[in-house]
Each structure stands twice: as C-alpha cells, then as structure tokens.
C-alpha atoms as a PDB file:
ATOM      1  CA  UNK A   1      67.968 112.409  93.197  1.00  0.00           C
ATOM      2  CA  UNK A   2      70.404 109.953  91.675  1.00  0.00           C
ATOM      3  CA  UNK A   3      73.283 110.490  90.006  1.00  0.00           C
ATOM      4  CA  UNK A   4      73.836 108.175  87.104  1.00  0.00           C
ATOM      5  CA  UNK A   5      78.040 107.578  86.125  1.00  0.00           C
ATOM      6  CA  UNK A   6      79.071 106.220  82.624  1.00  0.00           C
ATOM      7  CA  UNK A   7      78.871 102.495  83.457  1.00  0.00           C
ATOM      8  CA  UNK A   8      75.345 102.890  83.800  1.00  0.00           C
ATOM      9  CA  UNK A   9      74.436 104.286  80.730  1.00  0.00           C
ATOM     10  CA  UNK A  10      76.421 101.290  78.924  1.00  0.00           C
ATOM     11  CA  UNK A  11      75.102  98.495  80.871  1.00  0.00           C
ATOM     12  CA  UNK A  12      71.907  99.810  79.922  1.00  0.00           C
ATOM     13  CA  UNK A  13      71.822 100.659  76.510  1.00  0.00           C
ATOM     14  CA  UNK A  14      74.923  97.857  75.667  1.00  0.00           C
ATOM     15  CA  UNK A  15      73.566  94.994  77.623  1.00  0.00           C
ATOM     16  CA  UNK A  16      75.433  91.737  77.566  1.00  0.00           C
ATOM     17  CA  UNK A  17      74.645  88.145  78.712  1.00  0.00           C
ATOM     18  CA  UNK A  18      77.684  87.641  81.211  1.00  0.00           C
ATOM     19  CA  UNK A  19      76.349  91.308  82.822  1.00  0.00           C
ATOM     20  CA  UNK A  20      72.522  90.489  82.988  1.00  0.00           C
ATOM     21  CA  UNK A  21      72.713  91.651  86.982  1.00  0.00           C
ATOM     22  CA  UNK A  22      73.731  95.350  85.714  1.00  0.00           C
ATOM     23  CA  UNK A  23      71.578  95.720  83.170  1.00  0.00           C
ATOM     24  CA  UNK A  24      68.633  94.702  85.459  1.00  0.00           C
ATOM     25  CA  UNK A  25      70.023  97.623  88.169  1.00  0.00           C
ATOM     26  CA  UNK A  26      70.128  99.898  85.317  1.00  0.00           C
ATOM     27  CA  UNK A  27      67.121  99.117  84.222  1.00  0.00           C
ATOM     28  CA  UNK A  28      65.779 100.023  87.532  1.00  0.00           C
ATOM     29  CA  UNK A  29      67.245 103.201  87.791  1.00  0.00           C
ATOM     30  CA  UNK A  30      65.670 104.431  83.707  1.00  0.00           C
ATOM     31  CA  UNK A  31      62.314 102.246  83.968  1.00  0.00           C
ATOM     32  CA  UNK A  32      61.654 102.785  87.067  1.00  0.00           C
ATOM     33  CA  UNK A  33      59.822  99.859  87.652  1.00  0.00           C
ATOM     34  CA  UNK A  34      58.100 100.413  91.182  1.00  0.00           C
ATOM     35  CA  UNK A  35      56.942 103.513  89.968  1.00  0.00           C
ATOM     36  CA  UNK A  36      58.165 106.310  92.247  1.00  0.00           C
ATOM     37  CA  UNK A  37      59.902 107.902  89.731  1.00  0.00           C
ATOM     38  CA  UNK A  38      62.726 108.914  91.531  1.00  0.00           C
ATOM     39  CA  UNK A  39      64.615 111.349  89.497  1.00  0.00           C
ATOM     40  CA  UNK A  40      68.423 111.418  87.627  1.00  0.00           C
ATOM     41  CA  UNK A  41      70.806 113.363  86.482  1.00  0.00           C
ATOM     42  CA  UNK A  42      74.126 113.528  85.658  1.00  0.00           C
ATOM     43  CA  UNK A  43      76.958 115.861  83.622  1.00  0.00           C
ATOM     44  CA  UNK A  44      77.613 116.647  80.249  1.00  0.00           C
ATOM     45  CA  UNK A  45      81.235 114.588  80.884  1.00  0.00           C
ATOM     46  CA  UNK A  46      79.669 111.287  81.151  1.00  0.00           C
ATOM     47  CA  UNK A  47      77.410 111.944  78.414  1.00  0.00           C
ATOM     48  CA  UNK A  48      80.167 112.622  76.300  1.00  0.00           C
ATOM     49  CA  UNK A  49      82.076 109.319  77.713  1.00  0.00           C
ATOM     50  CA  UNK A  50      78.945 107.690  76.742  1.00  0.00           C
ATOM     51  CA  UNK A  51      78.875 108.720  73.398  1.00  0.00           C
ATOM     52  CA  UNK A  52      82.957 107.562  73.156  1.00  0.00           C
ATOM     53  CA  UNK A  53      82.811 104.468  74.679  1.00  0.00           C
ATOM     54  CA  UNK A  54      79.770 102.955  72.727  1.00  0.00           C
ATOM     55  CA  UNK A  55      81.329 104.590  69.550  1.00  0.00           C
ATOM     56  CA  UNK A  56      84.581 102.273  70.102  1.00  0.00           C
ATOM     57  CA  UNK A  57      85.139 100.203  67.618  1.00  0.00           C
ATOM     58  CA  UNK A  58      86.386  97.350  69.562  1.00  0.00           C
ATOM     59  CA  UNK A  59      83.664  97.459  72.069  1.00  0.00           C
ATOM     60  CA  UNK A  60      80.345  98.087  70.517  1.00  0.00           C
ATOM     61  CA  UNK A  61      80.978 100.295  67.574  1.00  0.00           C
ATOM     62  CA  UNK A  62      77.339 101.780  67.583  1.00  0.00           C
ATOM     63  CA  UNK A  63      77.166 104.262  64.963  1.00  0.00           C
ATOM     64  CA  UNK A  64      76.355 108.082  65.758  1.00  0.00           C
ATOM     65  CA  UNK A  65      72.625 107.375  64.820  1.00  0.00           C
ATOM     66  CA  UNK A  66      72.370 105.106  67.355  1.00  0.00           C
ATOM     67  CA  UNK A  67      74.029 106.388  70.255  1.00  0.00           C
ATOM     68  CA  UNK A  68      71.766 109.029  69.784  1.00  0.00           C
ATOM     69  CA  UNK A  69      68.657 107.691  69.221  1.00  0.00           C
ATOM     70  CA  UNK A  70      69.719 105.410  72.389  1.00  0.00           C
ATOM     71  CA  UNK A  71      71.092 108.181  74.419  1.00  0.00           C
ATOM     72  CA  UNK A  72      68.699 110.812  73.531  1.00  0.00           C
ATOM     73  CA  UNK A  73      65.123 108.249  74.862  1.00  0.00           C
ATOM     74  CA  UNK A  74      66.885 108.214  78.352  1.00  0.00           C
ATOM     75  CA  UNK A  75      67.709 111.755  78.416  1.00  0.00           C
ATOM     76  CA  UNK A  76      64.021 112.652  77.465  1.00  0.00           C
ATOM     77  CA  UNK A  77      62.347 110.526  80.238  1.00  0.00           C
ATOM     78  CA  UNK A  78      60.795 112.838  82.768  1.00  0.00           C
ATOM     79  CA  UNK A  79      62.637 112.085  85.519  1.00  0.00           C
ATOM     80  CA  UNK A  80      65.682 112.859  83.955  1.00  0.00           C
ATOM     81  CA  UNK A  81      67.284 116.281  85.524  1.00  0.00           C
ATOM     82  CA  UNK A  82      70.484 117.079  83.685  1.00  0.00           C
ATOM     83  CA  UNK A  83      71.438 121.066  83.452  1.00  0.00           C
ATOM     84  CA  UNK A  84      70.438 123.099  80.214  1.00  0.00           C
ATOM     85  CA  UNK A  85      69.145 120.082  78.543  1.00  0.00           C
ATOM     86  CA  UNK A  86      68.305 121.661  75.802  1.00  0.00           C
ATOM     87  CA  UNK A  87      72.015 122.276  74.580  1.00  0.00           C
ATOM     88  CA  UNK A  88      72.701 118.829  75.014  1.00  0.00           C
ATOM     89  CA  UNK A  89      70.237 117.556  72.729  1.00  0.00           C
ATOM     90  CA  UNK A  90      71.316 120.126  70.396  1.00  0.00           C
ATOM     91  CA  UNK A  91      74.680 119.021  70.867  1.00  0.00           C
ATOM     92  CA  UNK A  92      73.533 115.694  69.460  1.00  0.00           C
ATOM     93  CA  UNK A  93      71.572 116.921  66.677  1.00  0.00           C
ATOM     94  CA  UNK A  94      74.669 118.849  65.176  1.00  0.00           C
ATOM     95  CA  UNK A  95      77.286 115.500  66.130  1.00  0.00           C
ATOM     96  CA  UNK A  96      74.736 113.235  64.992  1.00  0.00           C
ATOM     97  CA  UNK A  97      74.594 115.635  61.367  1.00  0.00           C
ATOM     98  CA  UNK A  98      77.728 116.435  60.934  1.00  0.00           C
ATOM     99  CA  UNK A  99      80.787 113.988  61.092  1.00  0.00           C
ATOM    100  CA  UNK A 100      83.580 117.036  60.960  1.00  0.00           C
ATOM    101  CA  UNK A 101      82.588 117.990  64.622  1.00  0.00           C
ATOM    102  CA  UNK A 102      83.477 116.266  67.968  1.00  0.00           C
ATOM    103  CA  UNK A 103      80.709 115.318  70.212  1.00  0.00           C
ATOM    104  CA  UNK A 104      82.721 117.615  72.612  1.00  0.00           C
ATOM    105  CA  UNK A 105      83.103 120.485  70.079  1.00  0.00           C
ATOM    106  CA  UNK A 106      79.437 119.848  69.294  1.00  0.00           C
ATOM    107  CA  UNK A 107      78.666 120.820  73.255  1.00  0.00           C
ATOM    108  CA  UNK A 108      81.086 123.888  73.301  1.00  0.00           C
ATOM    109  CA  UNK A 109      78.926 125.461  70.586  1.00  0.00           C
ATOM    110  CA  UNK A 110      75.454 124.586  72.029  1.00  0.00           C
ATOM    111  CA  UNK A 111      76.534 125.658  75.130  1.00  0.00           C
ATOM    112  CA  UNK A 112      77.685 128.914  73.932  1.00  0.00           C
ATOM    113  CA  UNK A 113      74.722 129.301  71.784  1.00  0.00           C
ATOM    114  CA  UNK A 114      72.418 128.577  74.505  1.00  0.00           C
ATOM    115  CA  UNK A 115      73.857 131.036  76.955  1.00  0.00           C
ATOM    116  CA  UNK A 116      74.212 133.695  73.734  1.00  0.00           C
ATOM    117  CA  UNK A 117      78.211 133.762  74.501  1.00  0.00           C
ATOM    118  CA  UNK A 118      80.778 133.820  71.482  1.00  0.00           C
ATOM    119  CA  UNK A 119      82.436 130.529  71.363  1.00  0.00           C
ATOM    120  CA  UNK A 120      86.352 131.360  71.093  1.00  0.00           C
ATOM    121  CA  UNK A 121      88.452 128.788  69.196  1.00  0.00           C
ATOM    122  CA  UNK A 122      91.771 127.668  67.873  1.00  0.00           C
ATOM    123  CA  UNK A 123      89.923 124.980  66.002  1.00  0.00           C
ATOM    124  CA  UNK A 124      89.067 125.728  62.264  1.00  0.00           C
ATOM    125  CA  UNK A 125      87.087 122.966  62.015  1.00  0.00           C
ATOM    126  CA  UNK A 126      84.410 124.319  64.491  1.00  0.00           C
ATOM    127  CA  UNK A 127      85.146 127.693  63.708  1.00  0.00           C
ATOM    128  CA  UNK A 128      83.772 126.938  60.492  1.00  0.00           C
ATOM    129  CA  UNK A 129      80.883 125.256  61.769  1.00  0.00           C
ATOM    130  CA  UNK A 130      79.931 127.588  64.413  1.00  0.00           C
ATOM    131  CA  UNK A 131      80.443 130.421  61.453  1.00  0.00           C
ATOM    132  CA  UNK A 132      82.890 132.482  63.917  1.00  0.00           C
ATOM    133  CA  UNK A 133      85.863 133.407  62.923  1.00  0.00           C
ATOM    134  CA  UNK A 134      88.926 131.487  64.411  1.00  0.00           C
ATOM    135  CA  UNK A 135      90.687 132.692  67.018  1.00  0.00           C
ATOM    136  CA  UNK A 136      94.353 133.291  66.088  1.00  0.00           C
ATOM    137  CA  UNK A 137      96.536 134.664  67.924  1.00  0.00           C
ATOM    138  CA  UNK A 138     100.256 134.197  65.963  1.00  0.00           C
ATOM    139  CA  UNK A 139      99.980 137.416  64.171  1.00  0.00           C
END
C-alpha cells in the first residue's frame, strides 16, 4: 500500500510545465499505468490540505466545484483505501453546497454523523448547519 502526501495530489490534479517529471510520478501512482493496481490511501488531513491549497487564490484558485469534482475521481478509483470513505465524500457534498461551512467543519459533522456521535461545538455556524444546538458553556 502507498501512502499518498499533499504534494501528490497537487502535482496531479494542478500540473504545470516546469513540473512535468511530478506529474508523470503522480500519474503513476492514480493511473496506474502497468496495471498492478497497487493500492493508496492516505488521511483526512491531507485531503483537507488539498482542498486549501488548490483553493488559494494565488496559486490555483480552483473553485469548490472543482476541487471536488477533481478530488472526488481519485478518491473513487478502486484502489483507493482511505478510512470511512464514505464521510469524506459526504464531507464534500455539504462543503461543495454550502459556502458557510469549512471543509474541516464539513468533516467534523460527517464524521460524527457517520459514527451516530453528537457533534459538540462552540461554532454557531456549524451548529446551525448540523441542526445541534451550540455548545455554550458561559452561562
């Protein structure tokens, strides 16, 4: 199994010309060109870097649709082996949907959906969204 950091991702789905070695490596790594499939995976920390850094606006200011469409055809590839999956797609589906939330918040609440815990916040913003009730502790 491979594990797949950050850089990766980019050089993949943010080729340049100057970087055309990387994206060919990365290439290897999604495509899988020899066909042995070897497996991936990585954390839900460099998919979130993933989402910031192509998001910046002085580096490649993709929009949310497109990091996820991007991001979401690598993670779906079945040699990719990432830990309850299914939140993190979910997680993109609600950042994707809703610009109020965090790509971070958005993974809290999957995450607590998917393992049917309540998600505890300070944050009213995802409290709202989640449709719990803030956590408040100042009274």
């Amino acid at each position: 199994m491979r594990f797949v950091d950050t850089n990766v991702f980019i050089r993949y789905l943010a080729p340049s010309a100057s970087d055309d070695k990387f994206f060919i490596a990365a290439q290897r790594v999604f495509n899988d060109p020899d066909g042995s499939r070897e497996p991936f995976t990585t954390t839900d920390a460099v998919i979130a870097e993933v989402i910031y850094v192509l998001g910046s606006e002085v580096l490649y200011n993709q929009s949310r649709s497109e990091r996820v469409t991007n991001l979401a055809a690598l993670l779906r590839l079945d040699h990719c082996r990432i830990p309850r999956k299914s939140a993190v797609f979910e997680a993109l589906f609600l950042w994707e949907h809703d610009s109020r939330i965090s790509f971070v918040d958005a993974l809290c609440l999957a995450h607590a959906v998917d393992m049917n815990d309540d998600l505890v916040t300070f944050d009213s913003a995802l409290a709202r969204i989640a449709h719990v009730q803030r956590w408040d502790r100042r009274s």
